[in-house]
N, C-alpha and C. Protein backbone atom coordinates (compact mmCIF):
# COMPACT_ATOMS: atom_id res chain seq x y z
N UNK A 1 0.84 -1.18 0.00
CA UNK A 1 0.00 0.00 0.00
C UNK A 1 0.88 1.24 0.00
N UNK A 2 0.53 2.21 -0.67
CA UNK A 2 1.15 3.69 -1.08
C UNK A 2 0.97 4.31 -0.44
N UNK A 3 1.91 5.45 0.34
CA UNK A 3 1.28 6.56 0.85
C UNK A 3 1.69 7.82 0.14
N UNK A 4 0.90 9.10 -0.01
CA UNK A 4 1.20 10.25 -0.56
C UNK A 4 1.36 10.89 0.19
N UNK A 5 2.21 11.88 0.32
CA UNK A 5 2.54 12.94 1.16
C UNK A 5 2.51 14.54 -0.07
N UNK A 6 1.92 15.53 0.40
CA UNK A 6 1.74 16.56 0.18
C UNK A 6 2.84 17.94 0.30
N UNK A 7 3.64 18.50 -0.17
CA UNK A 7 4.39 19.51 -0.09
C UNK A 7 4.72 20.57 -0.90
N UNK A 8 5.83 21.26 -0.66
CA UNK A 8 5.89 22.62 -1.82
C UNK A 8 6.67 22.26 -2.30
N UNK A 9 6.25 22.32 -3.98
CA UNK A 9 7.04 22.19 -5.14
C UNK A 9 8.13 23.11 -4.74
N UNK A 10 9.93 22.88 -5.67
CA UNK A 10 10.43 23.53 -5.12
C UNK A 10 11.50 23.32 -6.82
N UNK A 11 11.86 22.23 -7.08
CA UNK A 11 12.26 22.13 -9.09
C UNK A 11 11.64 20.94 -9.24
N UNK A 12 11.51 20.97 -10.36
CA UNK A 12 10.38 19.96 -10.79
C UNK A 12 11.23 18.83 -11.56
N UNK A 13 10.33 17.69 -11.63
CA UNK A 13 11.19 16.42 -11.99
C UNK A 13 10.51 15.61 -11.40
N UNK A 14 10.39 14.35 -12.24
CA UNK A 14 9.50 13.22 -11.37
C UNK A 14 10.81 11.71 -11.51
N UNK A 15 11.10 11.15 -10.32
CA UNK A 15 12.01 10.05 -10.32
C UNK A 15 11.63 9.41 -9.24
N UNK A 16 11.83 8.24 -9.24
CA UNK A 16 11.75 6.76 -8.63
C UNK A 16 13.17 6.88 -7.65
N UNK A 17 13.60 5.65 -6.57
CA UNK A 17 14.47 5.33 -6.15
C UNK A 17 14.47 5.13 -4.45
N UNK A 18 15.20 4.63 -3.92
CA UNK A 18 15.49 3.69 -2.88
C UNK A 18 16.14 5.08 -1.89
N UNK A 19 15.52 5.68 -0.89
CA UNK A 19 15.16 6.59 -0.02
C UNK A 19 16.43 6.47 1.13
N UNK A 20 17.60 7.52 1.54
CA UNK A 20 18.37 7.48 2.34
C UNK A 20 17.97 8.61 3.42
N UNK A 21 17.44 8.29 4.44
CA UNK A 21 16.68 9.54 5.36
C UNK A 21 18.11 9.20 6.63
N UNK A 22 17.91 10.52 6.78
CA UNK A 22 18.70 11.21 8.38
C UNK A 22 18.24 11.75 9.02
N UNK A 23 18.27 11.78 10.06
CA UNK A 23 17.67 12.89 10.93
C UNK A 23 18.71 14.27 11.10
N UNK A 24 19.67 14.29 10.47
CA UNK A 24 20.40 15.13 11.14
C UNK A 24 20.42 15.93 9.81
N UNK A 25 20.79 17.47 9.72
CA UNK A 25 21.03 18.52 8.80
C UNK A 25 22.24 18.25 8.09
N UNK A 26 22.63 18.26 6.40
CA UNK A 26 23.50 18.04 5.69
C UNK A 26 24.40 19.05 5.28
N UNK A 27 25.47 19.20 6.14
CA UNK A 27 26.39 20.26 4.95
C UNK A 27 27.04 19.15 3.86
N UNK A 28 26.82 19.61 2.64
CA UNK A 28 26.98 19.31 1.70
C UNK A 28 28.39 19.72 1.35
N UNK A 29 28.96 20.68 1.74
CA UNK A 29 30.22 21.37 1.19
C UNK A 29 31.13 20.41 2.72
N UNK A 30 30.88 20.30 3.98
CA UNK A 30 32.43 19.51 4.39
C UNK A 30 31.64 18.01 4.87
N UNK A 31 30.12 17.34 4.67
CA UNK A 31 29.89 15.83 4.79
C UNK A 31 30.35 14.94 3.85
N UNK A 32 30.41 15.30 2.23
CA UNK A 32 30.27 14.55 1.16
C UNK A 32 31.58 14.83 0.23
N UNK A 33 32.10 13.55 -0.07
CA UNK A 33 33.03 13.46 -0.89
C UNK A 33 32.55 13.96 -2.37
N UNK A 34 32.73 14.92 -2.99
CA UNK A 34 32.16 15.43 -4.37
C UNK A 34 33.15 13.85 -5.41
N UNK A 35 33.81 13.27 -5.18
CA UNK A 35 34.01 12.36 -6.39
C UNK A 35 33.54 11.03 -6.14
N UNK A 36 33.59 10.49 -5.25
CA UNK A 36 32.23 9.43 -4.86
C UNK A 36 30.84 9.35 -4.11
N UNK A 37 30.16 10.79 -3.80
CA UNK A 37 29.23 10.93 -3.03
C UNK A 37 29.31 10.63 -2.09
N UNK A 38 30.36 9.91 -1.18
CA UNK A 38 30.01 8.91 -0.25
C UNK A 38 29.92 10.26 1.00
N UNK A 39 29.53 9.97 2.22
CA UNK A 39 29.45 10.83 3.66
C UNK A 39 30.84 10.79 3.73
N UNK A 40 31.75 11.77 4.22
CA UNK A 40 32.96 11.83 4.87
C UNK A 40 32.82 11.96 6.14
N UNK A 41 31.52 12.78 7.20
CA UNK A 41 31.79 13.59 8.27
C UNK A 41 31.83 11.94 9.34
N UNK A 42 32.51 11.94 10.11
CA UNK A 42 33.24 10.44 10.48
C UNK A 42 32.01 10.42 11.47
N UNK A 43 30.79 11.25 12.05
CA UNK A 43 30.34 10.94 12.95
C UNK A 43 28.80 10.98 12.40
N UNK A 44 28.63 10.69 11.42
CA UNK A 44 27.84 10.82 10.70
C UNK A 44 26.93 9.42 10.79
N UNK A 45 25.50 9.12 11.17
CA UNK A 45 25.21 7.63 11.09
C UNK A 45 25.49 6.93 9.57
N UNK A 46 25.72 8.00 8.67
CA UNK A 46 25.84 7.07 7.30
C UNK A 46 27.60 7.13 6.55
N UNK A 47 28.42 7.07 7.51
CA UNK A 47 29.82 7.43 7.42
C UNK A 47 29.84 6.42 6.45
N UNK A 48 30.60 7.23 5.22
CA UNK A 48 31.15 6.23 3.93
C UNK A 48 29.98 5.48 2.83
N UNK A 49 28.51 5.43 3.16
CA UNK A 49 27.71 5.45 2.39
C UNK A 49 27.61 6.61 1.67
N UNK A 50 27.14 6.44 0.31
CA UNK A 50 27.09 7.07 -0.68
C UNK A 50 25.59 7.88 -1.03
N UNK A 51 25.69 8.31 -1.39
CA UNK A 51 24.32 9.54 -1.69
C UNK A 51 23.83 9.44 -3.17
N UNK A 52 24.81 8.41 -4.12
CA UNK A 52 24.35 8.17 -5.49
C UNK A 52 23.10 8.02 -5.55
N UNK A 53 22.38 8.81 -6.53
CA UNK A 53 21.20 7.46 -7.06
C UNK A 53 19.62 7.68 -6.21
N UNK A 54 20.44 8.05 -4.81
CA UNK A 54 19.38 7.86 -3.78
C UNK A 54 18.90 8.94 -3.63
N UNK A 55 17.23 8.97 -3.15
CA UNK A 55 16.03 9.98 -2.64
C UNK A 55 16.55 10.90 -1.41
N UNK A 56 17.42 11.62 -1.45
CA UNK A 56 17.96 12.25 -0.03
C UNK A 56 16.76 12.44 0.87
N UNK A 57 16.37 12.48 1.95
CA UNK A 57 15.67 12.65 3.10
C UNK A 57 16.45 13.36 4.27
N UNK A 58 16.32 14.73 4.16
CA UNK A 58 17.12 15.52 5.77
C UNK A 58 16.29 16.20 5.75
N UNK A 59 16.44 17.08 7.50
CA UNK A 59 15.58 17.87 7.98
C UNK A 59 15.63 19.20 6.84
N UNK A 60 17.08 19.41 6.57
CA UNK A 60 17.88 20.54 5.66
C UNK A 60 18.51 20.77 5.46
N UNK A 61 19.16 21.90 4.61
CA UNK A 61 20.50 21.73 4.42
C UNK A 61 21.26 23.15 5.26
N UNK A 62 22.50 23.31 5.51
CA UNK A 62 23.30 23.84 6.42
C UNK A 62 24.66 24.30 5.34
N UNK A 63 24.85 25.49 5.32
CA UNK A 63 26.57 25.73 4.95
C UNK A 63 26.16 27.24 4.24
N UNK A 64 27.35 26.93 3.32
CA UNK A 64 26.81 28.59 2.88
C UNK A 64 26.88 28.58 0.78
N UNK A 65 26.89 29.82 0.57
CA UNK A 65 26.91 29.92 -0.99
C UNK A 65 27.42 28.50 -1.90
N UNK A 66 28.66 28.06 -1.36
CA UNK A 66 29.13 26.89 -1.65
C UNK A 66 28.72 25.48 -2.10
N UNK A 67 27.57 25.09 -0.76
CA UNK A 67 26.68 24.27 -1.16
C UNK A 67 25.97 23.86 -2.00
N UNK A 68 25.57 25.20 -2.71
CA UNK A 68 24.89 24.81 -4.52
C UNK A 68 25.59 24.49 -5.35
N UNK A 69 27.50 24.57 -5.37
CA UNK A 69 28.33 24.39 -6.27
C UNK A 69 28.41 22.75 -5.57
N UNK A 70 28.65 22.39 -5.04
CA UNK A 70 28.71 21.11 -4.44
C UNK A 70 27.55 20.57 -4.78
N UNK A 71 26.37 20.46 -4.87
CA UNK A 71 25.65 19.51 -5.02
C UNK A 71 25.32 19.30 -6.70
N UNK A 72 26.10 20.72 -7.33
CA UNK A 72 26.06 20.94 -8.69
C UNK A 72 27.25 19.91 -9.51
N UNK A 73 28.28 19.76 -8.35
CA UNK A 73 29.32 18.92 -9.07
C UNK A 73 29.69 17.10 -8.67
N UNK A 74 28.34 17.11 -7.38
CA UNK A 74 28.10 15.95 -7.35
C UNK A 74 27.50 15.48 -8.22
N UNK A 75 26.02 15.89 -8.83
CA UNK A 75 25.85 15.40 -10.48
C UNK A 75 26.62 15.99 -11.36
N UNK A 76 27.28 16.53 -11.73
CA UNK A 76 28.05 16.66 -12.87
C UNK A 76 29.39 15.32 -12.57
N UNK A 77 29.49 14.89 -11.41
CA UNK A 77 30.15 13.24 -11.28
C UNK A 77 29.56 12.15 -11.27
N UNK A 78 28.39 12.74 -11.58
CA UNK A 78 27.33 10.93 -11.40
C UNK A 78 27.38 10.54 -10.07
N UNK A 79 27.18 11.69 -8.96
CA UNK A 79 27.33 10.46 -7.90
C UNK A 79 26.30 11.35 -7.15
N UNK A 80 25.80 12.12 -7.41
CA UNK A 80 24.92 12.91 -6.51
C UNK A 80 23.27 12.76 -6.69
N UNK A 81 22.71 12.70 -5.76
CA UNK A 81 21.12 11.95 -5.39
C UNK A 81 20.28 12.23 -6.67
N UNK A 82 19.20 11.34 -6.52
CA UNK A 82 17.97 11.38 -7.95
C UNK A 82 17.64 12.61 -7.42
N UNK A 83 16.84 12.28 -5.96
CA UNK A 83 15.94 14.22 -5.44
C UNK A 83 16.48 14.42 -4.22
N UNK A 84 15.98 15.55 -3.53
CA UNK A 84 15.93 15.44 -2.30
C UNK A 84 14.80 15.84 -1.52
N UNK A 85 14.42 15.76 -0.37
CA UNK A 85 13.06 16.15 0.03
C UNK A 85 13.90 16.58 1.46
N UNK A 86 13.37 17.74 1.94
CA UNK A 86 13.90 18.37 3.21
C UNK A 86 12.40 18.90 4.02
N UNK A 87 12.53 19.38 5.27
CA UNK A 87 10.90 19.64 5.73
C UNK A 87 11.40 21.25 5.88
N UNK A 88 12.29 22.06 5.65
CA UNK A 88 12.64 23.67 5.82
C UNK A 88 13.24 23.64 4.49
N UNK A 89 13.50 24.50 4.09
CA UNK A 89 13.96 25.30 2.77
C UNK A 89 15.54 25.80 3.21
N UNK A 90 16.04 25.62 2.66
CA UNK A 90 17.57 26.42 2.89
C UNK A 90 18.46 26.89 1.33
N UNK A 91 18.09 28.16 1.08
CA UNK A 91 17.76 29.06 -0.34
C UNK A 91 19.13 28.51 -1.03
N UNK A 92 20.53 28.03 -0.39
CA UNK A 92 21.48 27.55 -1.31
C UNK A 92 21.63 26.29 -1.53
N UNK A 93 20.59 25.35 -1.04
CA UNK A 93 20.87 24.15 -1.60
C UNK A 93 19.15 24.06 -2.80
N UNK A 94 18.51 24.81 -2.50
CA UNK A 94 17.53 25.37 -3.40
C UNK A 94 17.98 25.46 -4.65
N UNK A 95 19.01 26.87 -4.77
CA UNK A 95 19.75 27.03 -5.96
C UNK A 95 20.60 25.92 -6.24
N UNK A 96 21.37 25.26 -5.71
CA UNK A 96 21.81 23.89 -6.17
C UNK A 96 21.35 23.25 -6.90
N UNK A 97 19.88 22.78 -6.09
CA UNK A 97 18.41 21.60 -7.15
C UNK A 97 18.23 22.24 -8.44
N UNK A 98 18.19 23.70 -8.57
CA UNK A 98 17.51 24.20 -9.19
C UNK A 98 18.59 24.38 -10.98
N UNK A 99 20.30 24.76 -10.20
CA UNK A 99 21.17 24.51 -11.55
C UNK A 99 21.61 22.90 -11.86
N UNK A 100 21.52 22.32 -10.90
CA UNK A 100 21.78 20.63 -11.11
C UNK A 100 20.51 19.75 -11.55
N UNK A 101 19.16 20.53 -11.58
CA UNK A 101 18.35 19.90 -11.88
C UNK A 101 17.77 18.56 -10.92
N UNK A 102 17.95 18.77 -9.95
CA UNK A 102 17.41 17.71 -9.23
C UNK A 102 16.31 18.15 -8.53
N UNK A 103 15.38 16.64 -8.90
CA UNK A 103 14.05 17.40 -8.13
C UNK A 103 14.04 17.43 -6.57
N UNK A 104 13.08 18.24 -6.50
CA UNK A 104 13.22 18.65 -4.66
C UNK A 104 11.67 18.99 -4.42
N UNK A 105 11.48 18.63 -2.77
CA UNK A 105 10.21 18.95 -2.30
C UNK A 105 10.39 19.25 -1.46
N UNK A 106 9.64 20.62 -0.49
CA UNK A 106 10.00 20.55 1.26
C UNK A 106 8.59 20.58 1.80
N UNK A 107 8.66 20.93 2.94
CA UNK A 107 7.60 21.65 4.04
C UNK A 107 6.64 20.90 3.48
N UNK A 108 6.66 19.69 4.00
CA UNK A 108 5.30 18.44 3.28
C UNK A 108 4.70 18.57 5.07
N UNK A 109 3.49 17.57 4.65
CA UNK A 109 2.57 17.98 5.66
C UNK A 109 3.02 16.96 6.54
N UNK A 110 3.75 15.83 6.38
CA UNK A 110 3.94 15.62 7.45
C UNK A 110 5.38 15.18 7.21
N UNK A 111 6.12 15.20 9.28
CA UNK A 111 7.70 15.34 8.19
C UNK A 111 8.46 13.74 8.05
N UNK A 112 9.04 14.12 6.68
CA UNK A 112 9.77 13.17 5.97
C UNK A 112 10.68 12.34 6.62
N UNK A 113 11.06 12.62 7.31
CA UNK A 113 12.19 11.92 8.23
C UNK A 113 11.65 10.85 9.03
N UNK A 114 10.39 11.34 9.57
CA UNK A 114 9.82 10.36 10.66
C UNK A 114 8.33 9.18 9.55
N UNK A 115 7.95 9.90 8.63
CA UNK A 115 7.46 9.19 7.93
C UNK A 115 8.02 7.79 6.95
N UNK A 116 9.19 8.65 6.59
CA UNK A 116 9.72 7.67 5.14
C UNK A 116 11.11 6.95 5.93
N UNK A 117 11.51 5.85 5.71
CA UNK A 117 12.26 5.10 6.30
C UNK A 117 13.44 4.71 5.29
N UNK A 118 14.73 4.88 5.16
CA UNK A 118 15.81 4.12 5.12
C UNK A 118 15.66 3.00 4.57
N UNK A 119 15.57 2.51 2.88
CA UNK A 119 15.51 1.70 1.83
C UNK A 119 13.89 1.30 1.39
N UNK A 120 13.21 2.43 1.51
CA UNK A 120 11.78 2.75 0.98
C UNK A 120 11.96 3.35 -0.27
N UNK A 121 11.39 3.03 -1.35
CA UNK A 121 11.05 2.95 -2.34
C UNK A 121 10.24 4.14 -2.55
N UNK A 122 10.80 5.55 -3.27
CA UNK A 122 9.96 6.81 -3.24
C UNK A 122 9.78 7.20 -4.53
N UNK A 123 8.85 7.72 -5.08
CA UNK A 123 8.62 8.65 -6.16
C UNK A 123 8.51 10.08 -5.49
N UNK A 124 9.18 10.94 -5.88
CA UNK A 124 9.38 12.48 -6.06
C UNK A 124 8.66 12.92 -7.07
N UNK A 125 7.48 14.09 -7.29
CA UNK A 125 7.26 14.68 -8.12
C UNK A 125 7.29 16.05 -7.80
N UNK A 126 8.61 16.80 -8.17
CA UNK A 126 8.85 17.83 -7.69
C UNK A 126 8.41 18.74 -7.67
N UNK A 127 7.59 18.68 -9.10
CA UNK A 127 6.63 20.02 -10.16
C UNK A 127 5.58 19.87 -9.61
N UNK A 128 4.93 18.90 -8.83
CA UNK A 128 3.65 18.93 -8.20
C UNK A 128 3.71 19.01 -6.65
N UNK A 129 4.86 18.88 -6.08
CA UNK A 129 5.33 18.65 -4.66
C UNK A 129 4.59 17.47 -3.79
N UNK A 130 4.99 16.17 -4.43
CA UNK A 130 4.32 14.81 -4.10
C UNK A 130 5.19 14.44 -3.53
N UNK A 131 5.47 13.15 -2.36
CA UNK A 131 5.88 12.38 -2.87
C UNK A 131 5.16 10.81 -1.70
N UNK A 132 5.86 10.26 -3.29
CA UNK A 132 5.03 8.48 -2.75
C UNK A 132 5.43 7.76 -2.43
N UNK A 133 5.39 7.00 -1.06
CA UNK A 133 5.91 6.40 -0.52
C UNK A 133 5.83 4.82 -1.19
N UNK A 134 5.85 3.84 -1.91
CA UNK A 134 5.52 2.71 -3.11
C UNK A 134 6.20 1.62 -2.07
């Protein structure tokens, strides 16, 4: 059985994929290795897992101007997430989604972290601000 969750469109894009949720806020510019995606920050619950491929799930993102170039050159390496879904907005990883093209959803009605679980199966529809839990 499916569940839908409701939120604000934020770049649009509709993709499938296997859901990596944290509870904790992502700096993107000193957690993530930009040439294998993987987590660097050593205290991290997902130390050395990779961010390829996968539905990001965090509360939000954290750092500064930087962060949009980083998540811009994690896909431009193939190693950076299908979407991401956050429950706050944080305007430079916004601009990130928005030049890297990855879809994104936030401020859903209910939050993502405690809903969607760690190798759940999600559809993102960014342009409509969905997403489905499958």
């Amino acid at each position: 059985m499916s569940k839908t969750l409701k939120g604000k469109p934020v770049m649009e894009g509709v993709v499938e994929g296997e859901a990596l949720v944290t509870g904790k806020r992502i700096n993107l510019l000193h957690d993530l290795d930009t040439k294998t995606g993987k987590i660097v920050r050593k205290d991290h619950e997902y130390y050395g897992k990779s961010v390829a491929g996968k539905i990001l799930v965090f509360p939000s993102g954290v750092g500064s101007v930087g962060l949009s170039s980083v998540l811009y050159t994690l896909v431009k390496n193939g190693v950076g997430p299908k979407a991401i879904i956050n429950q706050e907005l944080e305007t430079t990883l916004v601009f990130g989604a928005l030049i890297s093209k990855v879809p994104m959803v936030s401020d859903l009605e209910e939050d993502p972290v405690k809903v969607i679980k760690t190798g759940d199966w999600v559809r993102v529809d960014g342009g409509k601000g969905k997403v489905t839990i499958l």
